[in-house]
N, C-alpha and C. Protein backbone atom coordinates (compact mmCIF):
# COMPACT_ATOMS: atom_id res chain seq x y z
N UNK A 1 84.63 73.79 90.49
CA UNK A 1 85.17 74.91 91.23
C UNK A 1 84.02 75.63 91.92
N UNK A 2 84.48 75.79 93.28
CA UNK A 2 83.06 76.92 94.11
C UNK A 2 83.08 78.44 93.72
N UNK A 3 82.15 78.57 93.91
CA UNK A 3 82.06 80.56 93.49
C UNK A 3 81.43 81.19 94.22
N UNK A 4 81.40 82.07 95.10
CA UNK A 4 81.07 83.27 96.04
C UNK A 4 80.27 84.13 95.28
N UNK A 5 79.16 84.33 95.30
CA UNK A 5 78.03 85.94 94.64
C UNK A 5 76.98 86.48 94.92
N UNK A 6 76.30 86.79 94.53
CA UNK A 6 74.90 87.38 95.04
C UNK A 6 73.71 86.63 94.14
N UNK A 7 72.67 86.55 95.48
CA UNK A 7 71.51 85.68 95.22
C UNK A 7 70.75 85.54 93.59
N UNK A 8 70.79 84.79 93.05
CA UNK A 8 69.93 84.77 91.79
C UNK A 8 67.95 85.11 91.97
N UNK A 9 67.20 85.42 91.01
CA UNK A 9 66.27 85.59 91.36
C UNK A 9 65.32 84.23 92.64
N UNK A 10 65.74 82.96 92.13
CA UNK A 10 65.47 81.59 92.43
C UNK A 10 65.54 81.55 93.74
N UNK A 11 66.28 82.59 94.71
CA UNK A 11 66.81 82.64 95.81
C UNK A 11 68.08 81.84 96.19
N UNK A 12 68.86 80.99 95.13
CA UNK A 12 70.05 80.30 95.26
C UNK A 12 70.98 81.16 94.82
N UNK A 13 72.17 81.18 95.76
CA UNK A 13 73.33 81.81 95.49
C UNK A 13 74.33 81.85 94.21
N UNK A 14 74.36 82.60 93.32
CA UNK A 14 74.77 82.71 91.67
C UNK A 14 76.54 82.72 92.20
N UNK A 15 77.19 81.68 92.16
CA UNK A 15 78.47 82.07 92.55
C UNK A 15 79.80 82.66 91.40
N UNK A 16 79.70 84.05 91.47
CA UNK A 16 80.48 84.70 90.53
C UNK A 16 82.29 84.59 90.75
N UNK A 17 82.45 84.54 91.55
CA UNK A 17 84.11 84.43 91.95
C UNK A 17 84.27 83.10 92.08
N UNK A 18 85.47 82.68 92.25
CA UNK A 18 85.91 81.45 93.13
C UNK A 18 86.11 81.88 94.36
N UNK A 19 85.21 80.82 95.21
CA UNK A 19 85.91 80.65 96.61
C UNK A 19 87.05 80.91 97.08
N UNK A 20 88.53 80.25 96.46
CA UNK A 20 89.87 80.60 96.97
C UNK A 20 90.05 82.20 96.38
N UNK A 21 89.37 82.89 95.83
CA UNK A 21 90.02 83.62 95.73
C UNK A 21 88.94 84.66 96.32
N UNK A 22 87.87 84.17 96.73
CA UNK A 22 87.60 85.61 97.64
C UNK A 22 87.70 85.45 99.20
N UNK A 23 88.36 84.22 99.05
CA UNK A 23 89.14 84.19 100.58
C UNK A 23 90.36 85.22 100.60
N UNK A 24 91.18 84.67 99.70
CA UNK A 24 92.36 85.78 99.42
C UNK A 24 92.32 87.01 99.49
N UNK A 25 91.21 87.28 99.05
CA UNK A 25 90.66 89.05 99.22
C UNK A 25 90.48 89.44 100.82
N UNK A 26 89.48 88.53 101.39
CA UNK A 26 89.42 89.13 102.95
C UNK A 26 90.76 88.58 103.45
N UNK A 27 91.80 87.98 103.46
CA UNK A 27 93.07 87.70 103.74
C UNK A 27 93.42 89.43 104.18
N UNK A 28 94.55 89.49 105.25
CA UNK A 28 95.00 90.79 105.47
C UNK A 28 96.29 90.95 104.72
N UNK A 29 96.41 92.23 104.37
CA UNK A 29 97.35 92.45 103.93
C UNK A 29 99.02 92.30 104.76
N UNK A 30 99.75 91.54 103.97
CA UNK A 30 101.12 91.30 105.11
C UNK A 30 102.05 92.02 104.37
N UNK A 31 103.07 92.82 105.85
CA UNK A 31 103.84 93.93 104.74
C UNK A 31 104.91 94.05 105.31
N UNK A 32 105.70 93.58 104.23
CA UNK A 32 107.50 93.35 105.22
C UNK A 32 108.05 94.35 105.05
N UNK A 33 108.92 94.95 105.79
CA UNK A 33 108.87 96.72 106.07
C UNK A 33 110.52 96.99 105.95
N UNK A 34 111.26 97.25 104.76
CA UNK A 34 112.39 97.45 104.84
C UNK A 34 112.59 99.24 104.99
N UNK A 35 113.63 99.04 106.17
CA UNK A 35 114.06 100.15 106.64
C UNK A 35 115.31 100.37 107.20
N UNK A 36 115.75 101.29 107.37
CA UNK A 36 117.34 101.20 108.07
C UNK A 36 116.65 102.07 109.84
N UNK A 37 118.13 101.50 110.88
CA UNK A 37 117.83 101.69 112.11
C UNK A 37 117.26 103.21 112.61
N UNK A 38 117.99 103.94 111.94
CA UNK A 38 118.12 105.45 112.01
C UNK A 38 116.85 105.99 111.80
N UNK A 39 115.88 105.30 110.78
CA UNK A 39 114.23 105.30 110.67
C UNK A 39 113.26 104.64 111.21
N UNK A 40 113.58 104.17 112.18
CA UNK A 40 113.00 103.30 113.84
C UNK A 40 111.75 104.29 114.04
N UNK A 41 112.14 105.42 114.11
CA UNK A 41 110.53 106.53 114.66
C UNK A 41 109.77 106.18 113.30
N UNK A 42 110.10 106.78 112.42
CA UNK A 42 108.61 106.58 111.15
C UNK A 42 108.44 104.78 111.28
N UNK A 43 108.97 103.48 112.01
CA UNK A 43 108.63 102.32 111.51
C UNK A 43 107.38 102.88 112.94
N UNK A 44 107.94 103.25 114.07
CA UNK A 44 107.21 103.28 115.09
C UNK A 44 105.89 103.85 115.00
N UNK A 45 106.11 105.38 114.34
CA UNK A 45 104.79 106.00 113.56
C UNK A 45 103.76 105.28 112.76
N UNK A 46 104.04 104.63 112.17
CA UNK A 46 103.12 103.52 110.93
C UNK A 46 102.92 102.35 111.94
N UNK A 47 103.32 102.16 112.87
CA UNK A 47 102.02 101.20 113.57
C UNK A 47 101.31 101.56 114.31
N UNK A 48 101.66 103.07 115.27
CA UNK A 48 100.96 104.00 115.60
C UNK A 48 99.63 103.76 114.97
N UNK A 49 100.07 104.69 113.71
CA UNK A 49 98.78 104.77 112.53
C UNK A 49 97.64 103.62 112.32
N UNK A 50 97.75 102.73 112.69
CA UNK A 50 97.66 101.09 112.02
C UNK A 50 97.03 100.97 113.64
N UNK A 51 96.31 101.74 113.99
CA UNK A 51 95.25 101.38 115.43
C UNK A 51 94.32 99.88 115.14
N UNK A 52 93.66 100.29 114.04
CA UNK A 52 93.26 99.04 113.38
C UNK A 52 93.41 98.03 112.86
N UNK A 53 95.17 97.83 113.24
CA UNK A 53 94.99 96.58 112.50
C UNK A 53 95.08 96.23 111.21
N UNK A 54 94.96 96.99 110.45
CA UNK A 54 94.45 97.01 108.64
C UNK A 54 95.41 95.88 108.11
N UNK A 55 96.95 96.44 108.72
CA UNK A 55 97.88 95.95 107.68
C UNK A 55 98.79 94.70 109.11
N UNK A 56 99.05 93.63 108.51
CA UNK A 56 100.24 92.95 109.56
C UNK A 56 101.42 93.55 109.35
N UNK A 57 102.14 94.13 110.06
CA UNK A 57 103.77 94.17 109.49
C UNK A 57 104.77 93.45 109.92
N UNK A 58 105.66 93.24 109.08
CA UNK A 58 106.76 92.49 109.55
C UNK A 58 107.98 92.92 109.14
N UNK A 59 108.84 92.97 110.14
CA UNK A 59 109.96 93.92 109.97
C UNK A 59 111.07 93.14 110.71
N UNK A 60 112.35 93.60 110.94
CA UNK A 60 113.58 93.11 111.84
C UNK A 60 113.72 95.04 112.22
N UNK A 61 114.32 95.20 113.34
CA UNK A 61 114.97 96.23 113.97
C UNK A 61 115.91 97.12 113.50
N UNK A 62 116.65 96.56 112.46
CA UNK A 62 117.53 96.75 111.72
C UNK A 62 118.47 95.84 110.60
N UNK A 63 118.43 96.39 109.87
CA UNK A 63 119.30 95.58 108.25
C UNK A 63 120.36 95.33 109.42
N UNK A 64 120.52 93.87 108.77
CA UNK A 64 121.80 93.04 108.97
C UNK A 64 122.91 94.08 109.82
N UNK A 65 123.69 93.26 110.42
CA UNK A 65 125.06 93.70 110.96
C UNK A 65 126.17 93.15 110.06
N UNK A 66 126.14 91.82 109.34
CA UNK A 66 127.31 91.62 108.79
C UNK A 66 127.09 91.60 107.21
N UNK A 67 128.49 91.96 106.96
CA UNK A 67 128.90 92.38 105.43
C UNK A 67 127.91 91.49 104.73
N UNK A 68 127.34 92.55 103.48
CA UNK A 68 127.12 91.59 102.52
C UNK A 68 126.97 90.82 101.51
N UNK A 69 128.87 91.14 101.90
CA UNK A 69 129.22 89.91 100.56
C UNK A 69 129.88 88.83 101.79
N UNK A 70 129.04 88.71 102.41
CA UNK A 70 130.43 87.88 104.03
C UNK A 70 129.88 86.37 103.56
N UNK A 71 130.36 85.59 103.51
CA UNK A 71 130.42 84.31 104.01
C UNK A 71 129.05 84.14 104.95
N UNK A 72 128.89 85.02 105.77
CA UNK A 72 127.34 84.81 106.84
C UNK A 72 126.44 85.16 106.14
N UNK A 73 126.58 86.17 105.54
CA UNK A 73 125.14 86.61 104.31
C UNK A 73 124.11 85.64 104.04
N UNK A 74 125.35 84.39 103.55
CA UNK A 74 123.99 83.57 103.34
C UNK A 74 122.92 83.17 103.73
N UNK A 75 123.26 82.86 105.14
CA UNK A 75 122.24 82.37 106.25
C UNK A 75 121.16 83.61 105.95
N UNK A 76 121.81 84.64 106.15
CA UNK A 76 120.88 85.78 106.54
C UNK A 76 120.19 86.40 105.58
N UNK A 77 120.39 85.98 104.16
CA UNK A 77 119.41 86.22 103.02
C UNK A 77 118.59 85.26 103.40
N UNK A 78 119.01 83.91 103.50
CA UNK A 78 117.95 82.76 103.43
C UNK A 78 116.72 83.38 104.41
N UNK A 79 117.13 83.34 105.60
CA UNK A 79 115.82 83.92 106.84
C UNK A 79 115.42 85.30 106.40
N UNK A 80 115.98 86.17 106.07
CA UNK A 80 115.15 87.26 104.92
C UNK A 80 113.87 87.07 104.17
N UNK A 81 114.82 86.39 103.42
CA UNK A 81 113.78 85.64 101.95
C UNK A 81 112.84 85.17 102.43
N UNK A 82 112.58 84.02 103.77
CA UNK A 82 110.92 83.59 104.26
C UNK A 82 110.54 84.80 105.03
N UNK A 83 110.90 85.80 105.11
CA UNK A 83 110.00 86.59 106.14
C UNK A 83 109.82 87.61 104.65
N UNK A 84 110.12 87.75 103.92
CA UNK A 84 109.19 88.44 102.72
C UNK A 84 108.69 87.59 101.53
N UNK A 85 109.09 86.50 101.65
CA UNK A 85 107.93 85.80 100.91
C UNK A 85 106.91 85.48 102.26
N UNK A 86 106.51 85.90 103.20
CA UNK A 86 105.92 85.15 104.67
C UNK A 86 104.58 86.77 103.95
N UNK A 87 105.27 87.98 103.34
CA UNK A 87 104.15 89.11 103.42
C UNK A 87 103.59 88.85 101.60
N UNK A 88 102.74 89.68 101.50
CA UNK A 88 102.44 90.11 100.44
C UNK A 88 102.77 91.52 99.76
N UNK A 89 103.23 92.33 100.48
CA UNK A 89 103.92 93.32 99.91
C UNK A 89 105.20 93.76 101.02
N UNK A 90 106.41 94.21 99.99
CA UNK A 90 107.24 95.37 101.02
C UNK A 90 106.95 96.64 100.81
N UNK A 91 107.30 97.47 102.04
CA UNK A 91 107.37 98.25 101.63
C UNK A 91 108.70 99.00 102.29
N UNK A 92 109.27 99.88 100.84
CA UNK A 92 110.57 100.75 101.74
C UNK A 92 110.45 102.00 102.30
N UNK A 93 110.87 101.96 103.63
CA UNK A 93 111.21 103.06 104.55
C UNK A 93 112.09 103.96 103.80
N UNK A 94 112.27 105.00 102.43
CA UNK A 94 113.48 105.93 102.34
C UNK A 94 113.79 107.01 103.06
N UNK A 95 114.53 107.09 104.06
CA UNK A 95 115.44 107.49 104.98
C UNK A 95 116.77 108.36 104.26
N UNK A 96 117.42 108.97 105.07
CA UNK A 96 118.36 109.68 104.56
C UNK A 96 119.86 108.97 104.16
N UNK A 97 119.62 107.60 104.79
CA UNK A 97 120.86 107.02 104.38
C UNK A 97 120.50 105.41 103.59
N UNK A 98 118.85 105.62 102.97
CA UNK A 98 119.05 104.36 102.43
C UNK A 98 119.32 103.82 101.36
N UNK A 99 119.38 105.06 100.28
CA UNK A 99 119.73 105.04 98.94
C UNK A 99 121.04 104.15 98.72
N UNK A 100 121.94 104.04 99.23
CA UNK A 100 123.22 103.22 98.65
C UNK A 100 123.37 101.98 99.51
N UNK A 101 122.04 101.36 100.13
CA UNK A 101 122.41 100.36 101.10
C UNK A 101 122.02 98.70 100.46
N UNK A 102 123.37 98.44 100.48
CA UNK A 102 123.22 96.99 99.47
C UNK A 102 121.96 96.11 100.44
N UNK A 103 121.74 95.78 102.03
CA UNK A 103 120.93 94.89 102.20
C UNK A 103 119.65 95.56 101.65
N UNK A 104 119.26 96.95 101.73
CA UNK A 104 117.80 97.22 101.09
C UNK A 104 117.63 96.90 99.89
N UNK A 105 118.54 97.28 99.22
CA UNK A 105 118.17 97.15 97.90
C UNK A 105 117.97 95.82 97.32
N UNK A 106 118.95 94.75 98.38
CA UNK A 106 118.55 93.60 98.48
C UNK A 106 117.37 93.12 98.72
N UNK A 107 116.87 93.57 99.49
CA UNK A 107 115.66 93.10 99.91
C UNK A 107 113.85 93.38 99.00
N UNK A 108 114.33 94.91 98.40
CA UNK A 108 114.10 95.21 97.21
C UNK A 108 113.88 94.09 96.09
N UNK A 109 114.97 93.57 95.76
CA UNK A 109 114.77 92.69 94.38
C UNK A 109 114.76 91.32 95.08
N UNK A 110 114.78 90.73 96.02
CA UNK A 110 114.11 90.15 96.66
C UNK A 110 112.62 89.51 96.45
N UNK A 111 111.75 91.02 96.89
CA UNK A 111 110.76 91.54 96.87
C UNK A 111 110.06 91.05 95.72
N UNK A 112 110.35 91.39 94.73
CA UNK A 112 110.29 92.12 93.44
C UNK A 112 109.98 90.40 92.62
N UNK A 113 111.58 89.78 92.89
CA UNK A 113 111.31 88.17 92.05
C UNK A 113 110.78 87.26 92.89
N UNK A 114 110.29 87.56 94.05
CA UNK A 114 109.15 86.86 94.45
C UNK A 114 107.74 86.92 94.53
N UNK A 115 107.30 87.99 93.59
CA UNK A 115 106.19 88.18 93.21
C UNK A 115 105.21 89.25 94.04
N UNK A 116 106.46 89.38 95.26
CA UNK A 116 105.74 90.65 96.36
C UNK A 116 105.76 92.08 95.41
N UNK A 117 104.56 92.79 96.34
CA UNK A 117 104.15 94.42 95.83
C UNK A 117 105.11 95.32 96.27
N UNK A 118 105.89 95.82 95.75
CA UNK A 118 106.54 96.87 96.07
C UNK A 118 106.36 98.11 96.13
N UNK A 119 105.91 98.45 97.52
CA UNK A 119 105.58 99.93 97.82
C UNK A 119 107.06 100.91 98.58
N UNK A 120 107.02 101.97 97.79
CA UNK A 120 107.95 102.89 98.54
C UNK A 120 107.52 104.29 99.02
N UNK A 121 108.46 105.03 99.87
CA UNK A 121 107.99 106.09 100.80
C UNK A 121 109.37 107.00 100.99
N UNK A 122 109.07 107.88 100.58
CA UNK A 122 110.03 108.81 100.78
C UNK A 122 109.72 109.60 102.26
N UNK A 123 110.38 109.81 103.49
CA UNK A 123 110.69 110.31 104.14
C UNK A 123 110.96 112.14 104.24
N UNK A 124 111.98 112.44 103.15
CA UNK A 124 111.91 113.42 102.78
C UNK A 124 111.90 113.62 100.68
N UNK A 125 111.54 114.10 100.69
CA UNK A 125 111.75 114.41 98.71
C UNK A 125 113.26 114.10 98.10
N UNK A 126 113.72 114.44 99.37
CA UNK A 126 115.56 114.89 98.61
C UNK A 126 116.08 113.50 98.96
N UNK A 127 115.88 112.29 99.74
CA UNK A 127 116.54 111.74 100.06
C UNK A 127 116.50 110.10 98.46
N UNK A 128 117.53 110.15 98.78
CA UNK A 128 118.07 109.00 97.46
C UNK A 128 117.07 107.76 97.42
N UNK A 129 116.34 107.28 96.60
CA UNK A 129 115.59 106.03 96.76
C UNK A 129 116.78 105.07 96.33
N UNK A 130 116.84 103.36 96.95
CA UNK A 130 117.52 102.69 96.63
C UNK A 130 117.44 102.65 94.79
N UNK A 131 118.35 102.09 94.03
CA UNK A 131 118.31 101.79 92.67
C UNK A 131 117.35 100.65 92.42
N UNK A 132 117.36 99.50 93.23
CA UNK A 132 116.53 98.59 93.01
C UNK A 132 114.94 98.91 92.91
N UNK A 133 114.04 100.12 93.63
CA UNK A 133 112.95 100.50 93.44
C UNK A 133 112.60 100.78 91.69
N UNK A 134 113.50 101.85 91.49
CA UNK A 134 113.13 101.77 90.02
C UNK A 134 113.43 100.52 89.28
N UNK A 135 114.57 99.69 89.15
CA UNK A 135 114.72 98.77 88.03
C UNK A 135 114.23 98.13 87.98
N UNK A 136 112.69 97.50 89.09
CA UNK A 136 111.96 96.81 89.68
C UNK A 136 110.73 97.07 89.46
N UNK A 137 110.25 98.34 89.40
CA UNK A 137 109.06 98.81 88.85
C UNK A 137 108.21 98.57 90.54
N UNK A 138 108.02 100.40 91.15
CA UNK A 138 107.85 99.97 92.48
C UNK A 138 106.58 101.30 92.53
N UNK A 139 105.64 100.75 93.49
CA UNK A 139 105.18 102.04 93.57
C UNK A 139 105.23 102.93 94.69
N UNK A 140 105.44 104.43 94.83
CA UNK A 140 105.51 105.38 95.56
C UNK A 140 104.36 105.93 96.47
N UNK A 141 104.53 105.59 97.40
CA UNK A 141 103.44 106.49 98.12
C UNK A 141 103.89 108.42 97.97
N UNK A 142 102.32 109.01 98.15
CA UNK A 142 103.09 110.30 97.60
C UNK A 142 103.54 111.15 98.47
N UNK A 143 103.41 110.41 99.68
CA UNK A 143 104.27 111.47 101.20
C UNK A 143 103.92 110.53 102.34
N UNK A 144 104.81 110.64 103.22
CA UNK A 144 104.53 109.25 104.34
C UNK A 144 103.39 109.90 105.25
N UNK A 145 102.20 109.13 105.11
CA UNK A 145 101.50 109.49 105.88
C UNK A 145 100.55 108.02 105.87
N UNK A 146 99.76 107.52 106.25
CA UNK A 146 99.12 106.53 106.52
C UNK A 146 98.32 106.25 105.37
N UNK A 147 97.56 107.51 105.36
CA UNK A 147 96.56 107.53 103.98
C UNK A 147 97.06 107.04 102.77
N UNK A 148 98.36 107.84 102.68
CA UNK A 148 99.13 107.95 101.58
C UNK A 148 99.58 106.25 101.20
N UNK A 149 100.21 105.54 102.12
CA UNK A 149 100.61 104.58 101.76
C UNK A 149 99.59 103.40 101.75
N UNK A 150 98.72 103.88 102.48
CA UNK A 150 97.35 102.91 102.04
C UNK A 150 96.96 103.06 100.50
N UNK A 151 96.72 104.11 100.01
CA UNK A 151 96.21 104.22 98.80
C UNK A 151 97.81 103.30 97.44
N UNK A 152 98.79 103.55 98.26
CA UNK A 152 99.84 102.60 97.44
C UNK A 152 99.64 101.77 97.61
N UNK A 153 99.30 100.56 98.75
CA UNK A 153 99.77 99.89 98.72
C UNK A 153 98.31 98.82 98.21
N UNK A 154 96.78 99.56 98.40
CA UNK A 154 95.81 99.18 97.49
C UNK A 154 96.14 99.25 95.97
N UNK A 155 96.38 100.03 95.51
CA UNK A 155 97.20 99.82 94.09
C UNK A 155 97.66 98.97 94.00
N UNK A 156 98.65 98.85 94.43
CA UNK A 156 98.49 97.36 94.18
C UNK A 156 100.17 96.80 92.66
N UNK A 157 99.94 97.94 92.12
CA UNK A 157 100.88 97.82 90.73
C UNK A 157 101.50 99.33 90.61
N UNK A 158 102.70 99.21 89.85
CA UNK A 158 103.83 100.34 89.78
C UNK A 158 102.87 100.98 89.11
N UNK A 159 103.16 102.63 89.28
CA UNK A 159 102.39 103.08 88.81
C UNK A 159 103.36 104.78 89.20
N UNK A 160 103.73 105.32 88.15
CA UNK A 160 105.00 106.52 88.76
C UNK A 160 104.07 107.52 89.19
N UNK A 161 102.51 107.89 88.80
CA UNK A 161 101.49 108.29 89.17
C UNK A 161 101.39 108.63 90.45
N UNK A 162 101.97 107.88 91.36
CA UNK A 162 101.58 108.22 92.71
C UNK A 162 103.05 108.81 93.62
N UNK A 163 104.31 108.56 92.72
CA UNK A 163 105.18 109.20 93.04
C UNK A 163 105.25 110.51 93.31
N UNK A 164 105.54 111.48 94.25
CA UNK A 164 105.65 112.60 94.44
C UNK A 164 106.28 113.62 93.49
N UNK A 165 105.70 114.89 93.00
CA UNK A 165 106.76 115.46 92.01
C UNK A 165 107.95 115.62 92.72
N UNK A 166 108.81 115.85 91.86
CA UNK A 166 110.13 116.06 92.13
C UNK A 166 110.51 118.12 92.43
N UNK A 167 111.53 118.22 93.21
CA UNK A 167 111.49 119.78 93.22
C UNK A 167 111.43 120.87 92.81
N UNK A 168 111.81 121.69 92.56
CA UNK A 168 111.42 122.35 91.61
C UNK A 168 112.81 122.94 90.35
N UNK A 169 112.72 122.14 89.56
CA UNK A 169 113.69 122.54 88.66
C UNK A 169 114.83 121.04 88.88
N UNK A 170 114.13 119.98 89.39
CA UNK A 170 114.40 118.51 89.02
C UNK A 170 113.73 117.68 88.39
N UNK A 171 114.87 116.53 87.82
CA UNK A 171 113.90 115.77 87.17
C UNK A 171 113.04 114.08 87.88
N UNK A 172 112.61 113.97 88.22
CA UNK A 172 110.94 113.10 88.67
C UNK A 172 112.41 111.71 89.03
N UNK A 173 113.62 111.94 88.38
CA UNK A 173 114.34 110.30 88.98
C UNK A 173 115.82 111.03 89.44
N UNK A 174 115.64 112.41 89.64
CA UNK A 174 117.53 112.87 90.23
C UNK A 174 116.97 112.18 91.53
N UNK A 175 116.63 111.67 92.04
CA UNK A 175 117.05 111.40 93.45
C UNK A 175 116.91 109.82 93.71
N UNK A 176 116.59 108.68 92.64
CA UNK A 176 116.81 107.67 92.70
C UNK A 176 117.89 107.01 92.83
């Protein structure tokens, strides 16, 4: 196996990592971006932000049009499913109407049993996170802002730590 490190006294390279995996490291981060239509400006804002490049995103315009328990679903989980196994992390857009939306939450546990990072973002404090974030073990950015979800989505692992408190005289999951 090859290893990537810093020079030994001898002047030959001491290789402490493996190769494949400090390729993986400079690899960019890919981040499939579930959101509903109505949150189009904050998807627009976060690439704004993203002048550099940092993160790839990959997104659709909007969750599905047809039912989904329809007969078409299928197709349309299947092409789902490679465009978030295609990232290394999702992350959810929470919006004011995304808490009860079966394709997010779909896409959510999705996410989740394919080994992707699950980062989430509240929009506003009050608004409902899908159910699948928690039963999934997801982590929170602590206010949508660029910084903010950078530092989630380097984390890398659930962590309720970075979740935002809750209001005042709620408890840290009334709004899941």
């Amino acid at each position: 196996m090859s290893f990537i490190g810093a020079a030994d006294r001898s002047g030959f390279r001491r290789r402490n990592k493996p190769i494949q995996e400090e390729f993986r490291s400079m690899a960019k981060t890919r981040i499939f971006v579930s959101f509903k239509k109505s949150d189009m400006d904050s998807m627009n804002m976060l690439l704004d932000w993203d002048k550099n490049q940092e993160f790839d995103f990959v997104f659709e315009d909007d969750i599905p049009k047809v039912a989904f328990h329809s007969a078409e679903a299928k197709q349309v989980k299947s092409e789902l499913t490679e465009k978030i196994k295609s990232g290394t992390h999702l992350l959810c857009i929470i919006g004011k109407d995304t808490g009860n939306n079966d394709w997010i939450n779909w896409e959510v546990q999705t996410a989740s049993v394919t080994g992707r990072k699950v980062i989430a973002v509240r929009l506003n404090t009050k608004n409902k996170s899908p159910a699948a974030l928690l039963n999934f073990g997801s982590t929170f950015a602590a206010s949508f802002t660029f910084d903010a979800i950078k530092v989630a989505v380097d984390a890398g692992e659930s962590t309720s730590a970075l979740m935002p408190p809750p209001p005042e005289g709620a408890s840290r999951f009334d709004n899941l």
